[in-house]
Protein backbone atom coordinates (compact mmCIF):
# COMPACT_ATOMS: atom_id res chain seq x y z
CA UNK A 1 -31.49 -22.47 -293.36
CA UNK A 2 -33.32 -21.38 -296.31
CA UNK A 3 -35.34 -24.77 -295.71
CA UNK A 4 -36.05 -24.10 -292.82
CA UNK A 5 -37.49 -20.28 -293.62
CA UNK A 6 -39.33 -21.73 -296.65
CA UNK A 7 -40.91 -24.34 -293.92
CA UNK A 8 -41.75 -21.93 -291.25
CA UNK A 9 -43.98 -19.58 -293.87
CA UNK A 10 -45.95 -22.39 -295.45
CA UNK A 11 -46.34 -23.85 -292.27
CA UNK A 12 -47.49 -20.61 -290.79
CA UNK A 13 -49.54 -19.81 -294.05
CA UNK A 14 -51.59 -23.48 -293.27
CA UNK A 15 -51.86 -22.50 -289.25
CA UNK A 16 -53.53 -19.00 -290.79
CA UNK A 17 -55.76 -20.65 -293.60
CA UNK A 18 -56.99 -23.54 -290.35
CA UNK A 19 -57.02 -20.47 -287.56
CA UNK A 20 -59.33 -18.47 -290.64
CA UNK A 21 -57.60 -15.32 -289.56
CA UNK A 22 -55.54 -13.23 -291.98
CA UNK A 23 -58.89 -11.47 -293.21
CA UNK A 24 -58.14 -8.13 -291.63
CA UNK A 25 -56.44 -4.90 -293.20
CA UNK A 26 -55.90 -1.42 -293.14
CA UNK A 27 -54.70 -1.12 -296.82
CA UNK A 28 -56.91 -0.71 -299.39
CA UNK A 29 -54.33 -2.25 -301.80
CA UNK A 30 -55.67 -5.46 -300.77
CA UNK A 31 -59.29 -4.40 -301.99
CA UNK A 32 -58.66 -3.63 -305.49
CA UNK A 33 -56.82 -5.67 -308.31
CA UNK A 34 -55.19 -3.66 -311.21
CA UNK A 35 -57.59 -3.08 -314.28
CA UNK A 36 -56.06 -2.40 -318.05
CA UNK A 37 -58.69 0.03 -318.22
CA UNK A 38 -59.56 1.93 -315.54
CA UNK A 39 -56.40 1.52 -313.58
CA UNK A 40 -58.00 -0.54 -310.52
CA UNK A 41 -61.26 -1.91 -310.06
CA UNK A 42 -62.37 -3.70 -306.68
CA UNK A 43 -61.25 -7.80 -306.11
CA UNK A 44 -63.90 -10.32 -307.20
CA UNK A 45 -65.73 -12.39 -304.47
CA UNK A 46 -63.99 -10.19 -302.08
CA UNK A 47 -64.89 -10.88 -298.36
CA UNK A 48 -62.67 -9.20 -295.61
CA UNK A 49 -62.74 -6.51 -292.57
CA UNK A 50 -61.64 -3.25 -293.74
CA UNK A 51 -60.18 -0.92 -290.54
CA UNK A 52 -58.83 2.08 -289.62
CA UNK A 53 -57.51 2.81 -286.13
CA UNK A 54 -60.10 4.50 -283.87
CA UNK A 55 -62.61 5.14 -287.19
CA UNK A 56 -64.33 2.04 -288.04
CA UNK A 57 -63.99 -1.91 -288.68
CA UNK A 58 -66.27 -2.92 -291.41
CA UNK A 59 -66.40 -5.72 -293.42
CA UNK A 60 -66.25 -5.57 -297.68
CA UNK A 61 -67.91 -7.32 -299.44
CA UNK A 62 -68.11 -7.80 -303.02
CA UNK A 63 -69.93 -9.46 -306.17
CA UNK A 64 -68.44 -11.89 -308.92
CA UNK A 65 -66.95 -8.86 -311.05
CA UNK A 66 -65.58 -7.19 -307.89
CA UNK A 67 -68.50 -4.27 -307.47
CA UNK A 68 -68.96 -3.76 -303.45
CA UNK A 69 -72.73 -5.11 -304.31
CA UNK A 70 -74.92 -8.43 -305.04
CA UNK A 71 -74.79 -10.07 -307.95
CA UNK A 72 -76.73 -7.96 -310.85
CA UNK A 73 -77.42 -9.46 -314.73
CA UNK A 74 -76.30 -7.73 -317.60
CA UNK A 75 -79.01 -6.64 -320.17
CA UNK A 76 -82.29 -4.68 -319.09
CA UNK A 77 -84.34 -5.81 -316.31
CA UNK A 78 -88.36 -5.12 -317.30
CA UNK A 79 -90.06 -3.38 -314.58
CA UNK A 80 -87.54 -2.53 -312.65
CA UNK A 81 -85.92 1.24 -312.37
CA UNK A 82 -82.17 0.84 -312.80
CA UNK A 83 -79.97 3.26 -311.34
CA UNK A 84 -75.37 3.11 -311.97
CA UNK A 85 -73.75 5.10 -309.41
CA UNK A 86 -69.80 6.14 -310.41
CA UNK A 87 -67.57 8.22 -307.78
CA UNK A 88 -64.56 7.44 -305.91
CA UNK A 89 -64.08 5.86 -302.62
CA UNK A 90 -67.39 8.29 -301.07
CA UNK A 91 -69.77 5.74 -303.41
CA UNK A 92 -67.38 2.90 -302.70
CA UNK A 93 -68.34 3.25 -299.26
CA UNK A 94 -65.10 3.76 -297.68
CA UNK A 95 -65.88 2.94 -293.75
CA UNK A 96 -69.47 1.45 -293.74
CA UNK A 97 -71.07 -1.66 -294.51
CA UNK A 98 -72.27 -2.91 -297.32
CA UNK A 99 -76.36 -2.28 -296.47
CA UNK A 100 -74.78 1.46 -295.56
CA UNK A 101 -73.80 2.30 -298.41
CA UNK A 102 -74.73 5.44 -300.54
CA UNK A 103 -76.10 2.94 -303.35
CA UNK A 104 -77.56 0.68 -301.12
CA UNK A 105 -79.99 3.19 -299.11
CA UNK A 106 -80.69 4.67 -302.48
CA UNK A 107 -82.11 1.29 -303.61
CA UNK A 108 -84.43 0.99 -300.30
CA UNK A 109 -85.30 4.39 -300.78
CA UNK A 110 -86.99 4.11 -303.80
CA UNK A 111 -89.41 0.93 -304.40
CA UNK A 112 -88.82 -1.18 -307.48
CA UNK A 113 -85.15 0.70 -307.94
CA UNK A 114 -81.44 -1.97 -308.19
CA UNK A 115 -78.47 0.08 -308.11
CA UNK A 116 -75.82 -0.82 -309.38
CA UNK A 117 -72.55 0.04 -307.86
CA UNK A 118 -69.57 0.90 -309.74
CA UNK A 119 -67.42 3.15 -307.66
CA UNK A 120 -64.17 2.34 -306.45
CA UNK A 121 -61.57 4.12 -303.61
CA UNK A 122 -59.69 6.80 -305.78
CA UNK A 123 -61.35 6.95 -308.68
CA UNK A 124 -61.44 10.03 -310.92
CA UNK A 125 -64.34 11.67 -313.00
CA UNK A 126 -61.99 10.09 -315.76
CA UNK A 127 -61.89 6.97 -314.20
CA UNK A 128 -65.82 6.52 -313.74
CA UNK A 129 -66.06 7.72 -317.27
CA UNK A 130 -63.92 4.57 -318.41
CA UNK A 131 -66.02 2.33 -315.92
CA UNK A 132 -69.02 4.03 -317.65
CA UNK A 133 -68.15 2.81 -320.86
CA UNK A 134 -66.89 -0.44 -320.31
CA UNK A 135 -69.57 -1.67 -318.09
CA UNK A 136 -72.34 0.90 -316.78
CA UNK A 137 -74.01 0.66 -319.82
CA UNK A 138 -74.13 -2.76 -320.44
CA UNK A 139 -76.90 -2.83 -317.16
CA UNK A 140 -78.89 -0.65 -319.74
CA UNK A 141 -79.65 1.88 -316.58
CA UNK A 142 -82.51 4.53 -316.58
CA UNK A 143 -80.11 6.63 -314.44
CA UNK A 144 -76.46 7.12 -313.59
CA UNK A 145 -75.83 8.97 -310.28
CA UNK A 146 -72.39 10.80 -310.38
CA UNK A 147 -71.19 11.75 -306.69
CA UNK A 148 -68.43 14.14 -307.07
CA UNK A 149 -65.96 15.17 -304.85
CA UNK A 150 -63.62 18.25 -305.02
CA UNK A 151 -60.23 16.13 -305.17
CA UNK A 152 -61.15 14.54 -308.73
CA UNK A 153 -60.52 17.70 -310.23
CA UNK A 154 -56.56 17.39 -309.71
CA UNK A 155 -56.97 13.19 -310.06
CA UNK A 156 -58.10 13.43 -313.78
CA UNK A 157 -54.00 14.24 -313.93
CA UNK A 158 -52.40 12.11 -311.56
CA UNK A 159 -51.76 8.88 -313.38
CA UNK A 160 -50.83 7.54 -310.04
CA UNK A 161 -47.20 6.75 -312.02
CA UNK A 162 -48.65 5.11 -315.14
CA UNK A 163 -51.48 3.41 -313.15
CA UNK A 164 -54.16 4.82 -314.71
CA UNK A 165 -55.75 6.85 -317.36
CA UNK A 166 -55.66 10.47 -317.29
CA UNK A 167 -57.22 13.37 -318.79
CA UNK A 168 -55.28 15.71 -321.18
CA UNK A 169 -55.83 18.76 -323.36
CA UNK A 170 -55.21 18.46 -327.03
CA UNK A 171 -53.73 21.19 -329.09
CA UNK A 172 -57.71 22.79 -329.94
CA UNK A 173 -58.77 23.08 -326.41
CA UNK A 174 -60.58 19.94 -326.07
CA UNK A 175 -59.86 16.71 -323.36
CA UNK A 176 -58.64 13.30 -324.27
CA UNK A 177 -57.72 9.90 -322.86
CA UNK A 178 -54.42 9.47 -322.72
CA UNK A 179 -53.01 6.48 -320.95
CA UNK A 180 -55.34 3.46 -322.31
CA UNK A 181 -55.26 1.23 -321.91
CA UNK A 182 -53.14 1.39 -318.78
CA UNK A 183 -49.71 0.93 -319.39
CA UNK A 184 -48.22 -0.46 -316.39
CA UNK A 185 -49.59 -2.27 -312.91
CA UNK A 186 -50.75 -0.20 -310.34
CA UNK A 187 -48.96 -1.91 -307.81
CA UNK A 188 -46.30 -4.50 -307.77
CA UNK A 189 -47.49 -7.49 -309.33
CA UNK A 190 -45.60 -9.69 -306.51
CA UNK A 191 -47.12 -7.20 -303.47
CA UNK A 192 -50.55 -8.04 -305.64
CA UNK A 193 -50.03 -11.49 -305.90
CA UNK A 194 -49.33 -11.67 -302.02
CA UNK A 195 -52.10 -9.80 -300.62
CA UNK A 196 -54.54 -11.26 -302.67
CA UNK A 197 -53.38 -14.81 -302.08
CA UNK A 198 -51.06 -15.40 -299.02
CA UNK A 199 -52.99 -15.06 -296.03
CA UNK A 200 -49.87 -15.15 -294.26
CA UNK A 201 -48.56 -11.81 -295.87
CA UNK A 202 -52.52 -10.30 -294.96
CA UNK A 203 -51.85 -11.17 -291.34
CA UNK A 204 -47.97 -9.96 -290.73
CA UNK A 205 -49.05 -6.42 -293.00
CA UNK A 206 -52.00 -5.81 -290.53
CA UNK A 207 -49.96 -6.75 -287.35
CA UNK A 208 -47.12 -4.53 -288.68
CA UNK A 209 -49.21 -1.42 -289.72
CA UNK A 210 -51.14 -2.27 -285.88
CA UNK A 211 -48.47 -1.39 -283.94
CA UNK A 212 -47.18 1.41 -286.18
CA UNK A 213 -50.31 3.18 -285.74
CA UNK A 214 -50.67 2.47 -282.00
CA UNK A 215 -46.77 3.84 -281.52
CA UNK A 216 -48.08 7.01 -283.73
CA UNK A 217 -51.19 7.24 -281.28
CA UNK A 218 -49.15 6.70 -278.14
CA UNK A 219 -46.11 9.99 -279.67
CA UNK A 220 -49.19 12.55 -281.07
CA UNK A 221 -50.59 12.04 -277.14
CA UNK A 222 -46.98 13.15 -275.91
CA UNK A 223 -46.78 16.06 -278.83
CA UNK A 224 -46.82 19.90 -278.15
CA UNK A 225 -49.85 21.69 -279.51
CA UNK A 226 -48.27 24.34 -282.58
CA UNK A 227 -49.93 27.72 -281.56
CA UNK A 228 -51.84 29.06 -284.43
CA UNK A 229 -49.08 31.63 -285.26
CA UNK A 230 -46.36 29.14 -285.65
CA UNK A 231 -44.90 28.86 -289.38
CA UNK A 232 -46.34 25.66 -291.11
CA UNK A 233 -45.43 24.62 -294.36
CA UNK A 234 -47.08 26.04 -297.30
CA UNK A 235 -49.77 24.37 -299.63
CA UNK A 236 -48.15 22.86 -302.65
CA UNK A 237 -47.87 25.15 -305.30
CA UNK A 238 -50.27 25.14 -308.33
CA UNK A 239 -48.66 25.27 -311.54
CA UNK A 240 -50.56 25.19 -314.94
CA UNK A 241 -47.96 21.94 -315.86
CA UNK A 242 -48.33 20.39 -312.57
CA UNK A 243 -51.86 21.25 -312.05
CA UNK A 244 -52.08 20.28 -308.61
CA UNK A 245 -54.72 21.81 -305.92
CA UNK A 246 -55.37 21.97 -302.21
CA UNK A 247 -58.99 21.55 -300.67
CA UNK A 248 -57.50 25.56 -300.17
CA UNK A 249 -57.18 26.25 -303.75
CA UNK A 250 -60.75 25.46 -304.56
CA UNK A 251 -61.85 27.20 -301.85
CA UNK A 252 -59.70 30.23 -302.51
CA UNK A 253 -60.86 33.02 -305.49
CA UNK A 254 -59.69 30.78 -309.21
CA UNK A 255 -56.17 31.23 -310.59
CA UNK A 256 -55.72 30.09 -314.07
CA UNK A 257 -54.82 26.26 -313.19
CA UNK A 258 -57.57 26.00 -311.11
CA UNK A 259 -59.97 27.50 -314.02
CA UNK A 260 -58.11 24.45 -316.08
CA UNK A 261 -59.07 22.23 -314.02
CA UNK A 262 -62.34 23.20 -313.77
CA UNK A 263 -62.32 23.23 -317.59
CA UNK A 264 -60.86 19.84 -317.88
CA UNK A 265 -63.89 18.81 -315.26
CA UNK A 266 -66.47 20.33 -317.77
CA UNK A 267 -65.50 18.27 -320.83
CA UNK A 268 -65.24 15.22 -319.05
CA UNK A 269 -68.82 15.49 -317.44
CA UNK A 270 -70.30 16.35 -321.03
CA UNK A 271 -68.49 12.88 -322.25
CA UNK A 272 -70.83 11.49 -319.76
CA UNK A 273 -73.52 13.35 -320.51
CA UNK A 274 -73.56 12.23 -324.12
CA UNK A 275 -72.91 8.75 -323.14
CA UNK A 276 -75.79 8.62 -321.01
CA UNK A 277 -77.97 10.36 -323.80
CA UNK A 278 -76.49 7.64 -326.14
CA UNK A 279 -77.36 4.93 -324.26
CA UNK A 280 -81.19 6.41 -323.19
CA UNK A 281 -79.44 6.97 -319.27
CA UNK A 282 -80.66 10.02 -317.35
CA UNK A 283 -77.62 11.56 -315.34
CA UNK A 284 -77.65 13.32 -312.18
CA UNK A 285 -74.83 15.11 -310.79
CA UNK A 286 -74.63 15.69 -307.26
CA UNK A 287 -71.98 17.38 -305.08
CA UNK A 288 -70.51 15.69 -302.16
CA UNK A 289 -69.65 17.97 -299.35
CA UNK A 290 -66.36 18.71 -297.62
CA UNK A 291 -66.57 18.56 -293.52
CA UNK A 292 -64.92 21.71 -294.12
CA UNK A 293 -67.77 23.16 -296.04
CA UNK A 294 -70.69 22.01 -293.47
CA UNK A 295 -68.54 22.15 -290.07
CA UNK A 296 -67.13 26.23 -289.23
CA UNK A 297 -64.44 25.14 -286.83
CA UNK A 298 -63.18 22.61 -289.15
CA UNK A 299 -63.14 24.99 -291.66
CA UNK A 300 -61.33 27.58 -289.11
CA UNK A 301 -58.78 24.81 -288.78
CA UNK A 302 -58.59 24.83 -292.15
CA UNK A 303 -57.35 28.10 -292.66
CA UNK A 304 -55.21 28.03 -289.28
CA UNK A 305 -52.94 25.50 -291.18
CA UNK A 306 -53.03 27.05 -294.38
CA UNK A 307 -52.17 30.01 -293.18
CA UNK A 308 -54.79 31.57 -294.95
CA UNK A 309 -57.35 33.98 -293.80
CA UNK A 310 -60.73 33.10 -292.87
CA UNK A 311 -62.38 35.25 -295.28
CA UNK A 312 -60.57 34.25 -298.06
CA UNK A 313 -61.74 30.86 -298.28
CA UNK A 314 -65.34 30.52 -299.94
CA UNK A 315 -66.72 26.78 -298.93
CA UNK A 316 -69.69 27.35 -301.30
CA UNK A 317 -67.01 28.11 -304.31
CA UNK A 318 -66.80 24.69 -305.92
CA UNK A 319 -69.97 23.26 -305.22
CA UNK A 320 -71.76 26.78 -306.67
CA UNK A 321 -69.34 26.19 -309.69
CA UNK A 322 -70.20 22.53 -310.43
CA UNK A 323 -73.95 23.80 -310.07
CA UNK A 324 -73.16 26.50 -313.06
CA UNK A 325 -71.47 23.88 -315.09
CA UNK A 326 -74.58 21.45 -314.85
CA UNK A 327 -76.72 24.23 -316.06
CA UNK A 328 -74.90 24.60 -319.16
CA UNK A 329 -74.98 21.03 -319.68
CA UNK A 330 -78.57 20.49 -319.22
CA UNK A 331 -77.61 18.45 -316.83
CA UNK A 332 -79.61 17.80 -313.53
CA UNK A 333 -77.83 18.43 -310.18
CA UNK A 334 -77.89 17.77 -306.56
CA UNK A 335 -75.62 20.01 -304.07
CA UNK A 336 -75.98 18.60 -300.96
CA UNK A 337 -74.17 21.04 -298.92
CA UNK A 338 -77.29 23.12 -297.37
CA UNK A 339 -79.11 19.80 -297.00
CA UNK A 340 -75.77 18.18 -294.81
CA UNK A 341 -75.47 22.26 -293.14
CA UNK A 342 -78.90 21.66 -292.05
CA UNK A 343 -78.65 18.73 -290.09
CA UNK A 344 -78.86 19.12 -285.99
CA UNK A 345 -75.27 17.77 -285.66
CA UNK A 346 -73.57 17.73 -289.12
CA UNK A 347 -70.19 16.20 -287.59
CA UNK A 348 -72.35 12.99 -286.75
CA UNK A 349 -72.44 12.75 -290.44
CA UNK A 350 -69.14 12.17 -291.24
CA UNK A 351 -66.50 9.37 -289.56
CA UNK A 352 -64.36 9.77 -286.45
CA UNK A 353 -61.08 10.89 -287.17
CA UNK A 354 -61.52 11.11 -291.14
CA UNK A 355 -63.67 13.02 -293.87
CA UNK A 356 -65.45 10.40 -294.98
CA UNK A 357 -69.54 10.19 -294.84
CA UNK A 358 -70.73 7.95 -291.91
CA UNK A 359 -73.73 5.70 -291.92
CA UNK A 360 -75.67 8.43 -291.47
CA UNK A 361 -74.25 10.83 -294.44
CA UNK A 362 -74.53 8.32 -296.27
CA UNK A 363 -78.16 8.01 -295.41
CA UNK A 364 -79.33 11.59 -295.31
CA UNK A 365 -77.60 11.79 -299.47
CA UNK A 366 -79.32 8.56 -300.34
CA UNK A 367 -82.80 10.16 -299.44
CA UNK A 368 -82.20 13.58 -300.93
CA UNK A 369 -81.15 11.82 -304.31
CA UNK A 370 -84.21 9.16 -304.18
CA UNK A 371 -86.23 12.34 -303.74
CA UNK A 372 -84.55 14.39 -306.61
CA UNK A 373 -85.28 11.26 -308.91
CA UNK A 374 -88.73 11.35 -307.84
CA UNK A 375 -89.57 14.55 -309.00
CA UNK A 376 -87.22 14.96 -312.27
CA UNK A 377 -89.03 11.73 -313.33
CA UNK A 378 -92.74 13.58 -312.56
């Protein structure tokens, strides 16, 4: 019997690999391969279709040393502007193509520009800072674009279980590295090994997860709408050990941890500021705004399931915060949140069904950046 089973899976995996199927997923496990450094980092000579359920179908692509870009030499490239941009799964380009991408309009935008880029779904400011080090700067850059997004302040402390390195405060106030190199996988190195090389295992995941999230679609058409005064359960708490936040928390007036993490946030950006400096890199820091911040009834939502009144939440709070700590850096910065508010239909700029940018957010930043570089470089 065992035969047989052992029969049936490599003759399916063969049927698969002839058929050229299995190249389909909704997990971005499959995208990323574990990294001693950073934690993850995304799959060389990747090629697949990336999809979420009523959202978008796209397919990733990426380069020899697993960027979601072309192929770029090391070393400095005469004549040619040079621009790294680090962020989470916003720069990635989580739910657009490849010529959609944040990096990628940036590039057309401005004539004789390659960017390069090095952000990855999930990343932390700690994160890109490690990516920084161990590879922006060997493209020798004239500028590293840092897109940041309100949930890296509580993922510089979530080691994701040992999966990757985290920030921490040392006994005189100032941030370190702990966790590096990374001191266990990610993920399971057999799940890894699978996804990454059994298209078999691809296929039965994405049929599986298919009809989970068409039963889910088919039971939230059948559910009861909660009235807006019926208990839901509270934020999680915020704890100076745990330091944990809610998009609520930053929105809400600071308690201590949320001054800590904002702290934690401050050193970590001047690390990258001095690297940059180092290394002859201009950086530019630019906020990345929350639907919630552009979009009132979103933001009304917000607070309906928070429980939280309206007027206690302050959408401009982190991005006005992240402006002051630029300034006392020296450091130049982009907050894209009246430019995104001033768009005709600001939900077009953001995905169906998730908070990501669309094609077109993704466009409008691209542009305001390329024009920011234009005239810091006057």
């Amino acid at each position: 019997m065992t035969l047989g089973i052992g029969l049936a899976l490599v003759g399916g995996e063969v049927l698969l690999r002839i058929a050229g199927t299995g190249s389909a997923t909704f997990s971005r496990g499959v995208l990323h391969v574990q990294d001693s450094e950073a934690g993850w980092r995304g799959v060389p000579d990747c090629d697949t279709y990336y999809e979420q359920s009523g959202s978008f179908r796209v397919r990733v692509r990426c380069n020899s040393r697993g960027l979601r870009d072309d192929e770029h030499a090391l070393g400095k490239v005469e004549g040619v502007r040079r621009i790294v941009c680090i962020g989470d799964s916003t720069t990635w380009g989580y739910g657009v193509e490849n010529e959609e991408m944040f990096s990628s309009v940036l590039e057309q935008a401005l004539p004789g520009t390659e960017t390069i880029n090095l952000g990855a779904n999930g990343y932390s400011t700690v994160q890109e800072l490690v990516r920084l080090e161990t590879e922006g700067v060997l493209y020798h850059p004239d500028w590293t674009v840092l897109l940041f997004c309100w949930n890296d302040l509580e993922d510089n402390f979530d080691d994701k279980h040992g999966g990757r390195p985290v920030a921490s405060f040392a006994q005189d106030g100032s941030v370190e590295i702990t966790n590096r190199p990374v001191r266990k996988p990610w993920k399971s190195p057999l799940t890894q090994w699978l996804r990454h090389n059994s298209k078999l295992y691809v296929f039965l995941e994405y049929e599986i997860k298919s009809i989970v999230e068409e039963h889910a679609s088919s039971q939230d058409e059948d559910a009861p709408i909660l009235a807006a005064e019926e208990p839901l359960p509270d934020d999680p708490p915020v704890s100076a050990t745990s330091l944990h936040a809610s998009l609520v928390d930053i929105y809400r007036p600071p308690t201590p941890s949320i001054d800590r993490l904002w702290e934690a946030e401050t050193r970590l950006l001047e690390k990258i500021r001095d690297l940059s400096q180092k290394n002859g890199t201009r950086l530019l820091v630019s906020y990345v705004p929350e639907k919630a911040a552009i979009h009132r009834p979103t933001l009304e939502e917000l607070a309906r399931l928070s429980r939280t009144a309206l007027d206690a939440l302050d959408p401009d709070r982190p991005c006005r915060r992240l402006g002051e700590i630029c300034a006392a850096l020296d450091v130049p910065y982009l907050d894209m949140t009246q430019i995104f508010r001033a768009h005709p239909d600001p939900v077009e700029l953001y995905l169906i069904e998730n908070m990501h940018w669309s094609a077109r957010g993704h466009s409008l930043a691209a542009h305001a950046a390329a024009e920011t570089i234009r005239a810091l470089e006057q």
